[in-house]
PDB file of N, CA and C in Angstrom:
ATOM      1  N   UNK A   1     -21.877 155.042  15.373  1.00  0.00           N
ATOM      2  CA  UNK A   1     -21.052 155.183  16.556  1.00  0.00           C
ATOM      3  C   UNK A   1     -21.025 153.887  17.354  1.00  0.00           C
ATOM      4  N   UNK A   2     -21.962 153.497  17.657  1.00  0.00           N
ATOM      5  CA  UNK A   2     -22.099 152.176  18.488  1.00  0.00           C
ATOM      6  C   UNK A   2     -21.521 151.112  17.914  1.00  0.00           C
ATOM      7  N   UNK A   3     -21.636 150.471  16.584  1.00  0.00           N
ATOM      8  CA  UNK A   3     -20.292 149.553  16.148  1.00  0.00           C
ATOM      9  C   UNK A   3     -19.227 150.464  17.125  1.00  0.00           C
ATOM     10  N   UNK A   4     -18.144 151.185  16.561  1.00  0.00           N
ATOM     11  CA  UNK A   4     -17.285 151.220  16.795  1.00  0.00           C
ATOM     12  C   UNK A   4     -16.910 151.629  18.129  1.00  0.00           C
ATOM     13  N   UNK A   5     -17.869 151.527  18.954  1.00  0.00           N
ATOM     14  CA  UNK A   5     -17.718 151.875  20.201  1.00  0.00           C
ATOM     15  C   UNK A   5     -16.922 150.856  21.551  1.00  0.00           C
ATOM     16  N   UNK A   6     -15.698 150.761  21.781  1.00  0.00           N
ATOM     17  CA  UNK A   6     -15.721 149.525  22.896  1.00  0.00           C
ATOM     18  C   UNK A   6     -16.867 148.804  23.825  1.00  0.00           C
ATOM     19  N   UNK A   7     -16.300 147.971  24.375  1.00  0.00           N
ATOM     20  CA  UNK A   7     -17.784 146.898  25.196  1.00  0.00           C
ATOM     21  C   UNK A   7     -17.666 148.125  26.388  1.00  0.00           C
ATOM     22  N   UNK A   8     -16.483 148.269  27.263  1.00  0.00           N
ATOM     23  CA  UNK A   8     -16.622 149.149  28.241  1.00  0.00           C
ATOM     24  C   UNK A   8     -17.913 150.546  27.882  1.00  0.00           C
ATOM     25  N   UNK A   9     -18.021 151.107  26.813  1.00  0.00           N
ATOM     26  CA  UNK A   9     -18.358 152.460  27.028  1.00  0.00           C
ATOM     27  C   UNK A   9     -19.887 151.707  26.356  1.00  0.00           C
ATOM     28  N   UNK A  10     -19.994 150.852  25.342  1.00  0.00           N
ATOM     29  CA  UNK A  10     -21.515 150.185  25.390  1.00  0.00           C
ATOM     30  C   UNK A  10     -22.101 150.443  27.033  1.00  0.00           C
ATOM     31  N   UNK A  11     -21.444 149.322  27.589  1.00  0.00           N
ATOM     32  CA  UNK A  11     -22.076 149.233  28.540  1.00  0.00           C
ATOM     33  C   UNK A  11     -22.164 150.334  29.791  1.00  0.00           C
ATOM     34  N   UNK A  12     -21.087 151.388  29.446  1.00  0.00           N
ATOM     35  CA  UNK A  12     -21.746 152.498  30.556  1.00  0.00           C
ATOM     36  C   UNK A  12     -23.059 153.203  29.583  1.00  0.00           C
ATOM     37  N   UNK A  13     -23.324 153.267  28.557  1.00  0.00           N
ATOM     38  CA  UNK A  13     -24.683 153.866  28.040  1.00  0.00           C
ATOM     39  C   UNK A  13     -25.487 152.646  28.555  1.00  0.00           C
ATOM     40  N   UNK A  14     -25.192 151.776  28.515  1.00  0.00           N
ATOM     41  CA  UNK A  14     -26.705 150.802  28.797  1.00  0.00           C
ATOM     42  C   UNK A  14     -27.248 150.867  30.619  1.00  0.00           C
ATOM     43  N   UNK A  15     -26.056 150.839  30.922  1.00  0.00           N
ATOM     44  CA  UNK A  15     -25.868 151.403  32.260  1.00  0.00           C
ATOM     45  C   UNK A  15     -26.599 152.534  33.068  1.00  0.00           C
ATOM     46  N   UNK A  16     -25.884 153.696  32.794  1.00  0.00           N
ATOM     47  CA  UNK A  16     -26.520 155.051  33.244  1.00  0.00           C
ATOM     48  C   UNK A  16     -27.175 155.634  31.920  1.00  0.00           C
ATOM     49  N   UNK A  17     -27.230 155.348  30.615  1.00  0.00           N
ATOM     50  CA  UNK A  17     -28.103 156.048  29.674  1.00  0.00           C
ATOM     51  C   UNK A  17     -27.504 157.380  29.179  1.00  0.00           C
ATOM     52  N   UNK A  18     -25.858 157.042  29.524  1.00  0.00           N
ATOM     53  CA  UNK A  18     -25.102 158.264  29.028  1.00  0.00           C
ATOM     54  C   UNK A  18     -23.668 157.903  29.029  1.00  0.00           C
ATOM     55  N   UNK A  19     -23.093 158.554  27.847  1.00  0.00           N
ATOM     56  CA  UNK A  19     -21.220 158.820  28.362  1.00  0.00           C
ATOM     57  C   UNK A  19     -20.900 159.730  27.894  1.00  0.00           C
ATOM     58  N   UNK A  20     -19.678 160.565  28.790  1.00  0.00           N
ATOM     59  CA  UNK A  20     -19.258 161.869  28.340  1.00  0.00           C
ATOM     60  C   UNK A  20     -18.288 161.742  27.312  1.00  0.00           C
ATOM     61  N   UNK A  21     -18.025 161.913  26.505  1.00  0.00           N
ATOM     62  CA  UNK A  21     -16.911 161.891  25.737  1.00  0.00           C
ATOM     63  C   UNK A  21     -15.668 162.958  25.705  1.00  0.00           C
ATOM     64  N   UNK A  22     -14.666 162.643  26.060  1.00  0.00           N
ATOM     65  CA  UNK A  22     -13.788 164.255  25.954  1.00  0.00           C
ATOM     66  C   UNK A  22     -13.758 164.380  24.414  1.00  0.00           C
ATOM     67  N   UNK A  23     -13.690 165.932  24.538  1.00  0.00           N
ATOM     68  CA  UNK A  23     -13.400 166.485  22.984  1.00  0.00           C
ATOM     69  C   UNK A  23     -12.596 167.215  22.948  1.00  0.00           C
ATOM     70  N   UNK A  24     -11.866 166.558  21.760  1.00  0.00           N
ATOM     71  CA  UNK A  24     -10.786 167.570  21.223  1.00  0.00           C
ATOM     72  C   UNK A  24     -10.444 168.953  21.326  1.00  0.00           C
ATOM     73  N   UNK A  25     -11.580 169.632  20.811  1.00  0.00           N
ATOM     74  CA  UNK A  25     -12.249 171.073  20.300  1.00  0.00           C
ATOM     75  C   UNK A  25     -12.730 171.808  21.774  1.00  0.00           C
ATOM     76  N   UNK A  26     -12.974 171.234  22.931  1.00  0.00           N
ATOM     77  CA  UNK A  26     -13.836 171.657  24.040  1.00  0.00           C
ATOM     78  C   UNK A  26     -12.758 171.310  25.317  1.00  0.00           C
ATOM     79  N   UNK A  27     -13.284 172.215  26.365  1.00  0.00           N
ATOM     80  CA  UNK A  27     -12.573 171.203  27.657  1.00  0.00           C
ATOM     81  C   UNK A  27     -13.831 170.923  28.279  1.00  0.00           C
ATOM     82  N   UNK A  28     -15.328 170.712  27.922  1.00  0.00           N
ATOM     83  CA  UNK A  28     -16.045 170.380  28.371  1.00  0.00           C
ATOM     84  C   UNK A  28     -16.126 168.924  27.751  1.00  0.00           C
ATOM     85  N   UNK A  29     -16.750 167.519  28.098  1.00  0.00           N
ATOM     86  CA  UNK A  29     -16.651 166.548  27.046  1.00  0.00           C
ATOM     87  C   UNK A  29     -18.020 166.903  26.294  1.00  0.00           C
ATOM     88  N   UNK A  30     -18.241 165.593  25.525  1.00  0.00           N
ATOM     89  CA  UNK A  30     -19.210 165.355  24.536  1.00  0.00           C
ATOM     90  C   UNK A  30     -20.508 164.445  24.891  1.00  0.00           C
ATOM     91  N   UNK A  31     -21.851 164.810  25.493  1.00  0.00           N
ATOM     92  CA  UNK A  31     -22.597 163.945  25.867  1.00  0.00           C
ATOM     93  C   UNK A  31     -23.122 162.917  24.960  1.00  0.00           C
ATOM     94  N   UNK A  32     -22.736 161.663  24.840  1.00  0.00           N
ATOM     95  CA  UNK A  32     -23.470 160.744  24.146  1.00  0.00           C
ATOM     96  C   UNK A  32     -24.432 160.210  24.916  1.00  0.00           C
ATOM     97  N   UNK A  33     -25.492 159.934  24.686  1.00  0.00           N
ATOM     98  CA  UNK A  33     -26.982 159.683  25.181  1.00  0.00           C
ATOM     99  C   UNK A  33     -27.462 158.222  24.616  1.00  0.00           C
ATOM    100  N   UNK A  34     -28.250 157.494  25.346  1.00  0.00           N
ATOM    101  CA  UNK A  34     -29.101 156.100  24.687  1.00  0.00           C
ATOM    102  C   UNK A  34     -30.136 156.648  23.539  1.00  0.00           C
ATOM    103  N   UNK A  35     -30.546 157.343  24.226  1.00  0.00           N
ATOM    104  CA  UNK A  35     -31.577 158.844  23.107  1.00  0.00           C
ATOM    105  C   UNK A  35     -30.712 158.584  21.658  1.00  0.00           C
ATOM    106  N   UNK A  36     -29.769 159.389  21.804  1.00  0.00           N
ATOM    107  CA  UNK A  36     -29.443 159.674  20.988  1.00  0.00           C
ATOM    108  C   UNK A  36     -29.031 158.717  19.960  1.00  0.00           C
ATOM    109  N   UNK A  37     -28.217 157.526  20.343  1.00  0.00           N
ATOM    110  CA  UNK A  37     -28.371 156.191  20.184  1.00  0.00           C
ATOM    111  C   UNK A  37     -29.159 155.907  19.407  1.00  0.00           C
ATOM    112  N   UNK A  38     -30.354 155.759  19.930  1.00  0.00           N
ATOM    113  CA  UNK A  38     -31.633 155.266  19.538  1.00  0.00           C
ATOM    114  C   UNK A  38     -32.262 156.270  18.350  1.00  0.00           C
ATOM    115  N   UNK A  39     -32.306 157.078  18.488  1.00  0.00           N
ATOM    116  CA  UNK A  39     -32.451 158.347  17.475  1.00  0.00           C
ATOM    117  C   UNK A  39     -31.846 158.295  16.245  1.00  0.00           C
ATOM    118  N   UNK A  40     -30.808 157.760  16.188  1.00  0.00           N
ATOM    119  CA  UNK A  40     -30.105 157.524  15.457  1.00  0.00           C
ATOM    120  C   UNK A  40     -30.388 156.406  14.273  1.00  0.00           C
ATOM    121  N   UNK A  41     -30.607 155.249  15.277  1.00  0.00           N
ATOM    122  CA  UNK A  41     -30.964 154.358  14.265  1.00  0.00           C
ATOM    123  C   UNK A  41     -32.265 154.498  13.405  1.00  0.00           C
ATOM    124  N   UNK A  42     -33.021 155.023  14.080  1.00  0.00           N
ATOM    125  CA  UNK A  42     -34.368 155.420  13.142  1.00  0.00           C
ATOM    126  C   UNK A  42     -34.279 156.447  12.228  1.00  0.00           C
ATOM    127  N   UNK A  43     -32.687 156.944  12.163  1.00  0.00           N
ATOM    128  CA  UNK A  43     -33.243 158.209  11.225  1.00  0.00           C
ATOM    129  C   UNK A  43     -32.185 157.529  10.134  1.00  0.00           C
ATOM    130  N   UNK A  44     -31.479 156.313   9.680  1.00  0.00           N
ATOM    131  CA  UNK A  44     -30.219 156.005   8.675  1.00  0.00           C
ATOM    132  C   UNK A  44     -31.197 156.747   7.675  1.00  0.00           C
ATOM    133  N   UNK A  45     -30.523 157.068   6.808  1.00  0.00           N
ATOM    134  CA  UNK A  45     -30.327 156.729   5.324  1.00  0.00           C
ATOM    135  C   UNK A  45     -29.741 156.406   4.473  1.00  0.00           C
ATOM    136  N   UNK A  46     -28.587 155.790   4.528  1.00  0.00           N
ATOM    137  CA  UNK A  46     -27.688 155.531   3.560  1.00  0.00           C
ATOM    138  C   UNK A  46     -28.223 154.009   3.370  1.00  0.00           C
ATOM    139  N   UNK A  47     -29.474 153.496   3.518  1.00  0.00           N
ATOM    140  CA  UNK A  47     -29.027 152.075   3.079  1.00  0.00           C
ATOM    141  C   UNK A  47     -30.306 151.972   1.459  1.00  0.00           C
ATOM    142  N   UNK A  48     -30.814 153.465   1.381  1.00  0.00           N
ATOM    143  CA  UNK A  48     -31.738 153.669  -0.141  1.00  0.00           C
ATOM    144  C   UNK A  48     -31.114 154.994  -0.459  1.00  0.00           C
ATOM    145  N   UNK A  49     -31.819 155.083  -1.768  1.00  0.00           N
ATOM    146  CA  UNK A  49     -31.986 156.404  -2.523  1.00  0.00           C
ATOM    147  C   UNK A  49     -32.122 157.518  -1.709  1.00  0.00           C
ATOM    148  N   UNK A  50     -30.975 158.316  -1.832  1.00  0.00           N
ATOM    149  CA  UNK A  50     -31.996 159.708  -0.802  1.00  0.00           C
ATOM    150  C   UNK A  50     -32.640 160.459  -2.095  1.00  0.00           C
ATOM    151  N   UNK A  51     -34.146 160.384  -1.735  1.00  0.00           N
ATOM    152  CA  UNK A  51     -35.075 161.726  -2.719  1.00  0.00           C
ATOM    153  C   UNK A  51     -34.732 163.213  -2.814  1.00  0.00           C
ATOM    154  N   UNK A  52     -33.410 163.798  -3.080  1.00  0.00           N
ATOM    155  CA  UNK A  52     -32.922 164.922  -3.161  1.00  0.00           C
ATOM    156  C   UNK A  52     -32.484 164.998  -4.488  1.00  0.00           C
ATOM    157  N   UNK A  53     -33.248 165.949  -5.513  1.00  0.00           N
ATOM    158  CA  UNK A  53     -32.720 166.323  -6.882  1.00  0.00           C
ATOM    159  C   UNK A  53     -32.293 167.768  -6.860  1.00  0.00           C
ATOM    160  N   UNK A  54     -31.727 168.446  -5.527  1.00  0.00           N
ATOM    161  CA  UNK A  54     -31.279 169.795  -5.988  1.00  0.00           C
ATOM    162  C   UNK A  54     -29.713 170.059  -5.557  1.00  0.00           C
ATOM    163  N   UNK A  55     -29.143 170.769  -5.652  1.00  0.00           N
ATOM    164  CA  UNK A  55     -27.580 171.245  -5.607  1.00  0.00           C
ATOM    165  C   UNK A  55     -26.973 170.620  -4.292  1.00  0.00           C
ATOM    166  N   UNK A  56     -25.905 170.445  -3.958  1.00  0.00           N
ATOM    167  CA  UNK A  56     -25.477 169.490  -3.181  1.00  0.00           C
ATOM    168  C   UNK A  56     -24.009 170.128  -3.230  1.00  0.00           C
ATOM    169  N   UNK A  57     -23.667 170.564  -1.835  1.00  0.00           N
ATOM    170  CA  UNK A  57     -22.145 170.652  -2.173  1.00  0.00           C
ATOM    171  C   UNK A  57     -21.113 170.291  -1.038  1.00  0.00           C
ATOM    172  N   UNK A  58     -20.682 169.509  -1.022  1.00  0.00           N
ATOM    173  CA  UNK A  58     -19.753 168.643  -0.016  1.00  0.00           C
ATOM    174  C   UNK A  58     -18.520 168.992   0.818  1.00  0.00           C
ATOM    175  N   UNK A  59     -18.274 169.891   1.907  1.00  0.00           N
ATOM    176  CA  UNK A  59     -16.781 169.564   2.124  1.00  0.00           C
ATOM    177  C   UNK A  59     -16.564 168.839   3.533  1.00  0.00           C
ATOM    178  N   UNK A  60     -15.444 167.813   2.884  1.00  0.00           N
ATOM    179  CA  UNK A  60     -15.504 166.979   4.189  1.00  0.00           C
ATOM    180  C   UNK A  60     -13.624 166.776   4.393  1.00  0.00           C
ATOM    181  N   UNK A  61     -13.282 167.332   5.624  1.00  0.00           N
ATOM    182  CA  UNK A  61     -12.067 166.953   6.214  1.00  0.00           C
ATOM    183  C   UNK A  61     -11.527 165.757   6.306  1.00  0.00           C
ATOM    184  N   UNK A  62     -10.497 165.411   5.428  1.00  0.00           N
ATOM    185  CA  UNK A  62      -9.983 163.700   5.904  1.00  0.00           C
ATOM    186  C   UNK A  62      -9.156 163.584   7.010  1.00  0.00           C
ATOM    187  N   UNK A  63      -8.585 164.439   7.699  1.00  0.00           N
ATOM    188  CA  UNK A  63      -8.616 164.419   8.436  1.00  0.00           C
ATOM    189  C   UNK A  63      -9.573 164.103   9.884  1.00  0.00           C
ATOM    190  N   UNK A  64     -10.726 164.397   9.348  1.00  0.00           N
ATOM    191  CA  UNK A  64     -11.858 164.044  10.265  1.00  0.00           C
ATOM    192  C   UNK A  64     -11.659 162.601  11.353  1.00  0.00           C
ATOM    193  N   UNK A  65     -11.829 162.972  12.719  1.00  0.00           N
ATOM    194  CA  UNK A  65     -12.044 161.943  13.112  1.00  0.00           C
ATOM    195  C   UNK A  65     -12.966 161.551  13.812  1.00  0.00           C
ATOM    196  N   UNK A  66     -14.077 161.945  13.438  1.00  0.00           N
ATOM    197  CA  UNK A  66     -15.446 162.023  14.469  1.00  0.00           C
ATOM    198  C   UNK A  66     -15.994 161.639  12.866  1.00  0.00           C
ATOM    199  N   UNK A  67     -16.284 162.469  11.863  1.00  0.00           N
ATOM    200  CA  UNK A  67     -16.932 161.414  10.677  1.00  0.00           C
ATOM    201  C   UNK A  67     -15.732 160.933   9.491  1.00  0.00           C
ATOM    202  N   UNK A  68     -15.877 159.711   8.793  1.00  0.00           N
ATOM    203  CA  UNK A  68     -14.889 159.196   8.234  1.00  0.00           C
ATOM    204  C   UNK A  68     -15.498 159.943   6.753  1.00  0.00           C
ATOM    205  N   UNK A  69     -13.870 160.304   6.029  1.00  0.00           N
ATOM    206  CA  UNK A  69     -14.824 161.169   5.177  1.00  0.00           C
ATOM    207  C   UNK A  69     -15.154 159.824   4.024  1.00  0.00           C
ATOM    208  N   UNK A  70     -15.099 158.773   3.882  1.00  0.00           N
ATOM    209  CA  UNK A  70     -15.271 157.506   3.325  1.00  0.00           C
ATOM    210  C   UNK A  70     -17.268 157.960   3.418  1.00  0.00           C
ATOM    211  N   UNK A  71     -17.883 158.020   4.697  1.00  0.00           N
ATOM    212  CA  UNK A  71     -18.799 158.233   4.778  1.00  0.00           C
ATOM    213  C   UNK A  71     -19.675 159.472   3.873  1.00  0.00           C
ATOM    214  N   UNK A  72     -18.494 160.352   3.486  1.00  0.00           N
ATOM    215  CA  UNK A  72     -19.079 161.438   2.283  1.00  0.00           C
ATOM    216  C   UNK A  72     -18.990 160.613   1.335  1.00  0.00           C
ATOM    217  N   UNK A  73     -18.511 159.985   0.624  1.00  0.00           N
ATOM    218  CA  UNK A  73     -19.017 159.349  -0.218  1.00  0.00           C
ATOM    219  C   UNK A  73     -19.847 158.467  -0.666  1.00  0.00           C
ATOM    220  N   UNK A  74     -20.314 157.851   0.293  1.00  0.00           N
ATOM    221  CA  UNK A  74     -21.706 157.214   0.544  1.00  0.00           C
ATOM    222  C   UNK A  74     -22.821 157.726   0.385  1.00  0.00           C
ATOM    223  N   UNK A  75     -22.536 159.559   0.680  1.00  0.00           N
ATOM    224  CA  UNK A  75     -23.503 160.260   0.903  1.00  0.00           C
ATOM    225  C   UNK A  75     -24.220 160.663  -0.422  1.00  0.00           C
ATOM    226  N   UNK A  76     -22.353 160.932  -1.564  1.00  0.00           N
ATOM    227  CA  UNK A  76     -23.055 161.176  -2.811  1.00  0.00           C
ATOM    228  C   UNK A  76     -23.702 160.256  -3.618  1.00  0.00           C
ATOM    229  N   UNK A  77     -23.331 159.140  -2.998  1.00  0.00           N
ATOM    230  CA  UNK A  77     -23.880 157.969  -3.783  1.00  0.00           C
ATOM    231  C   UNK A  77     -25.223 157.923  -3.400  1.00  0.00           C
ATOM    232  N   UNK A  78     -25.635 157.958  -2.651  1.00  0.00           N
ATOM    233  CA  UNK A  78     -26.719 157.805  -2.356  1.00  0.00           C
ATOM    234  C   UNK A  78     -27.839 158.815  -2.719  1.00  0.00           C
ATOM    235  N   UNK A  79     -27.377 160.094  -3.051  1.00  0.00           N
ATOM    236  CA  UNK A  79     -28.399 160.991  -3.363  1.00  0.00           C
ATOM    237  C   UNK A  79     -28.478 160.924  -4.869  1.00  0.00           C
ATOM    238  N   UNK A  80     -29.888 161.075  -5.018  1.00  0.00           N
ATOM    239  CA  UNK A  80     -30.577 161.280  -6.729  1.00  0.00           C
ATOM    240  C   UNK A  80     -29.861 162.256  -7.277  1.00  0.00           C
ATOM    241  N   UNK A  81     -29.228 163.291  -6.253  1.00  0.00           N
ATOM    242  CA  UNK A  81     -29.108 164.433  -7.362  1.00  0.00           C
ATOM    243  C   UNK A  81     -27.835 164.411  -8.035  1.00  0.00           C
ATOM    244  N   UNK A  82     -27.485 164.853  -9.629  1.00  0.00           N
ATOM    245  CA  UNK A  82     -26.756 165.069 -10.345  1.00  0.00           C
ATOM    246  C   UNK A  82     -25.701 165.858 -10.045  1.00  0.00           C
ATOM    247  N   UNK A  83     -26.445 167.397  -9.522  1.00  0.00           N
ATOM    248  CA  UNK A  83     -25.950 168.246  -9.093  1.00  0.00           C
ATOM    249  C   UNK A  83     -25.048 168.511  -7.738  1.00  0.00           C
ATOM    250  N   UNK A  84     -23.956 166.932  -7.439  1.00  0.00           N
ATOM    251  CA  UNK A  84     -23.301 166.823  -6.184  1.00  0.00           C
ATOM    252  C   UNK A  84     -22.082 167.101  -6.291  1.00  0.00           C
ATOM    253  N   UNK A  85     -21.134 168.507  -5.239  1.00  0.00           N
ATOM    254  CA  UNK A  85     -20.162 168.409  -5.497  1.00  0.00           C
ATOM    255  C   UNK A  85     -19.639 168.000  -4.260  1.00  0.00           C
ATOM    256  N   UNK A  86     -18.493 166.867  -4.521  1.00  0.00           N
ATOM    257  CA  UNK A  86     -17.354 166.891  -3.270  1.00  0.00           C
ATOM    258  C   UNK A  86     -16.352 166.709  -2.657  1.00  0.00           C
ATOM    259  N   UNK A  87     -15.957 167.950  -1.990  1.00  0.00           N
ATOM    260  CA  UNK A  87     -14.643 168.606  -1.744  1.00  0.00           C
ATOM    261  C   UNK A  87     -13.931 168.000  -0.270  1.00  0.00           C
ATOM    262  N   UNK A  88     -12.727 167.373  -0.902  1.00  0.00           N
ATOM    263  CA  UNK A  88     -12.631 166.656  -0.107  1.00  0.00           C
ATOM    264  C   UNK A  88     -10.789 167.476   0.523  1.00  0.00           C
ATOM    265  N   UNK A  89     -10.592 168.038   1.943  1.00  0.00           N
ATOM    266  CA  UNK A  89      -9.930 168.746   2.006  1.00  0.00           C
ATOM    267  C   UNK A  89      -9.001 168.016   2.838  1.00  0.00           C
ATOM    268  N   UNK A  90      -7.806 167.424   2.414  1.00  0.00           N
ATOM    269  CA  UNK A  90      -6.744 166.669   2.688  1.00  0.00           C
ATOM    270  C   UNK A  90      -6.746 167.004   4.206  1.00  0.00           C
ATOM    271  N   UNK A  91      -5.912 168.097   4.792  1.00  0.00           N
ATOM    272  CA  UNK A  91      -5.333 168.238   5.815  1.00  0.00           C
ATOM    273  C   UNK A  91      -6.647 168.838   7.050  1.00  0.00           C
ATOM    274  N   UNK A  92      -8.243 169.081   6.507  1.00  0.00           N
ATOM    275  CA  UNK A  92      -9.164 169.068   6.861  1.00  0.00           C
ATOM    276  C   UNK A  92      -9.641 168.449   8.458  1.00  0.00           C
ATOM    277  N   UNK A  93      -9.665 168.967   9.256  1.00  0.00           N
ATOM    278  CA  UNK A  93     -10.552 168.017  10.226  1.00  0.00           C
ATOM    279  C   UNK A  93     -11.372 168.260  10.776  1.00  0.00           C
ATOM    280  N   UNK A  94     -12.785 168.252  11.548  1.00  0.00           N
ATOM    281  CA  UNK A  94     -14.118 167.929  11.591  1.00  0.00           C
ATOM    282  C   UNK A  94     -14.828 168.739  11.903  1.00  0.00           C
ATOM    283  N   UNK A  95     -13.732 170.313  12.464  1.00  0.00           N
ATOM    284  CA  UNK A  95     -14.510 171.545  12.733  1.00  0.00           C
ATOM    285  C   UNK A  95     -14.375 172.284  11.335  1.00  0.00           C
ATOM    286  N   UNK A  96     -13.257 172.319  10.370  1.00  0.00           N
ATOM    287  CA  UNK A  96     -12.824 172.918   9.337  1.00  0.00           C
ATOM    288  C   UNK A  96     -13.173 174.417  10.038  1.00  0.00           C
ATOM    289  N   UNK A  97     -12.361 174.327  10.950  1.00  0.00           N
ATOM    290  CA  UNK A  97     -12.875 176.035  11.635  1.00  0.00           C
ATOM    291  C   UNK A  97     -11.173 177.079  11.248  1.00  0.00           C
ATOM    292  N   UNK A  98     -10.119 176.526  10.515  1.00  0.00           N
ATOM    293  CA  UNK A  98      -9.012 177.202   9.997  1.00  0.00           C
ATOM    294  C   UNK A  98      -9.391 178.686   9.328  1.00  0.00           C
ATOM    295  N   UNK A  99      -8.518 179.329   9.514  1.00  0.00           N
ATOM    296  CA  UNK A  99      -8.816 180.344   8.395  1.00  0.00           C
ATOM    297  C   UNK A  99      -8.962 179.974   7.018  1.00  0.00           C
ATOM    298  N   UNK A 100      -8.479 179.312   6.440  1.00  0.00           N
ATOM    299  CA  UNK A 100      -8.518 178.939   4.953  1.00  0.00           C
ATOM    300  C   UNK A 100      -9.417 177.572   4.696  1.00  0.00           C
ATOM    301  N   UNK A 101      -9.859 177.360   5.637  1.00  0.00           N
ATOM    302  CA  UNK A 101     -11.172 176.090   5.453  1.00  0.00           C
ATOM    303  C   UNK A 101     -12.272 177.359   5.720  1.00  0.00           C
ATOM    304  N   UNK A 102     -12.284 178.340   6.766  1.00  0.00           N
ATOM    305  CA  UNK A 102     -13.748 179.287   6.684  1.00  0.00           C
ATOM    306  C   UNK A 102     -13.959 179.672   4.624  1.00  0.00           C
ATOM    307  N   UNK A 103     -12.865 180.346   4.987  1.00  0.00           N
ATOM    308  CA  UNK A 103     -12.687 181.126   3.461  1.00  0.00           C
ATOM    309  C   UNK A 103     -13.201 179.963   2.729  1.00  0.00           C
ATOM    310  N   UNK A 104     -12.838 178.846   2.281  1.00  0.00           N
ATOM    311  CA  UNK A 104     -13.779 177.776   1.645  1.00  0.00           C
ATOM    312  C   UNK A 104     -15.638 177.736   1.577  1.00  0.00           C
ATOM    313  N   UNK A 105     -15.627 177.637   3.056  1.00  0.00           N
ATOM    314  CA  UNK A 105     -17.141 177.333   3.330  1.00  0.00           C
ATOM    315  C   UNK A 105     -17.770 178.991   2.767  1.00  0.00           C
ATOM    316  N   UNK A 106     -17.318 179.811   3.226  1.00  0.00           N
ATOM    317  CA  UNK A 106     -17.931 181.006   2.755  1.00  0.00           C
ATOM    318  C   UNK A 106     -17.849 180.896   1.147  1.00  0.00           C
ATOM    319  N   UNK A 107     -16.780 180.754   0.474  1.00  0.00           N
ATOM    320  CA  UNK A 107     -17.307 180.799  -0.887  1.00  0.00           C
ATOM    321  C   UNK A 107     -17.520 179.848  -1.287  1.00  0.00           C
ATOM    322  N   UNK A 108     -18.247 178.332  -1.058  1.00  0.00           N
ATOM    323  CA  UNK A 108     -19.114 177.749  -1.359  1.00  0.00           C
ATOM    324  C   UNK A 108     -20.565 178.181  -1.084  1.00  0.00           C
ATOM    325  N   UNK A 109     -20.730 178.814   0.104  1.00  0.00           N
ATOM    326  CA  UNK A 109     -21.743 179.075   0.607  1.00  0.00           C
ATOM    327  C   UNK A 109     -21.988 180.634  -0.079  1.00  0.00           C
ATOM    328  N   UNK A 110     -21.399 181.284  -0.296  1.00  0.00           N
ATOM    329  CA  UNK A 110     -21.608 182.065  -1.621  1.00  0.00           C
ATOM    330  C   UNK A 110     -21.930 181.939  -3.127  1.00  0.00           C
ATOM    331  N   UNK A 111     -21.228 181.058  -3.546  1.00  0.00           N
ATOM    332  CA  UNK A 111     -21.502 180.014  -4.482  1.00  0.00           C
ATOM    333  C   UNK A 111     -22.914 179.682  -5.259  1.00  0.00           C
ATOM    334  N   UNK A 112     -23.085 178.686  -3.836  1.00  0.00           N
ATOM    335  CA  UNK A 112     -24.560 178.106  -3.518  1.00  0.00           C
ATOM    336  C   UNK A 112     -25.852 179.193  -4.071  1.00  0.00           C
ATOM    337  N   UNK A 113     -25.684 180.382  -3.244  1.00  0.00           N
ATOM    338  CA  UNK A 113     -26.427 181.332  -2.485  1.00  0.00           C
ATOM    339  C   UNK A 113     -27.023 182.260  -4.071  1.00  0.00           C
ATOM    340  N   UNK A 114     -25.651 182.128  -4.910  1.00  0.00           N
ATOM    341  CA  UNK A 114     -26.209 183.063  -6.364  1.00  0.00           C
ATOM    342  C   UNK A 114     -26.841 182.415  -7.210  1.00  0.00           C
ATOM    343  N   UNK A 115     -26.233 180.572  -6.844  1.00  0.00           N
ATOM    344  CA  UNK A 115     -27.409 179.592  -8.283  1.00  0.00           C
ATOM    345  C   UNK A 115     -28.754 179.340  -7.609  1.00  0.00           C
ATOM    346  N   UNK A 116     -29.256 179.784  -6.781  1.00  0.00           N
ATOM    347  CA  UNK A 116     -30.641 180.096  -5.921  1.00  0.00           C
ATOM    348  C   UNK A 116     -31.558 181.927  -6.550  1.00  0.00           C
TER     349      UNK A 116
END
């Protein structure tokens, strides 16, 4: 987030240690935090191997504009496991809260739930 963040809104987090973000999805905004910020950077993983060898199943909205779904693919790359699928849903965006994106997640998540 912080790359792509303007100098203005850097500097209101460095500032007060917060910015609200409006959201799309809400009429409340989105609290971004220095915390969180900071939290952040200590937890990357995409720059090794992630140690995950079990089932993996992906759906990511390209539509998305809060994560780039470019970034799902990083994700599969990065994991050990074989077993990665991912679904990448054209007209998709970042809640996938549609009726026919639920129906997705449920039968992936059904899916999932019987090779367990």
């Amino acid at each position: 987030m912080w790359a792509n963040f303007p100098d203005a809104i850097r500097a209101e987090i460095l500032e007060t240690g917060r910015w609200e973000r409006p959201s799309p999805y809400d009429p409340e905004p989105y609290l971004i935090t220095k915390a969180l910020i900071e939290d952040g950077r200590r937890h990357l993983l995409l720059g090794a191997p992630i140690a995950f060898r079990g089932p993996v199943h992906i759906l990511q909205g390209m539509q998305d504009t809060d994560v780039p779904w470019r970034h799902a693919l990083k994700l599969v790359e990065a994991l050990e496991s074989t077993a990665v699928t991912l679904e990448l849903i054209k007209d998709g965006d970042h809640r996938l809260s549609r009726p026919e994106d639920i129906s997705r997640l449920l039968r992936v998540a059904t899916s999932m739930t019987a090779q367990n």
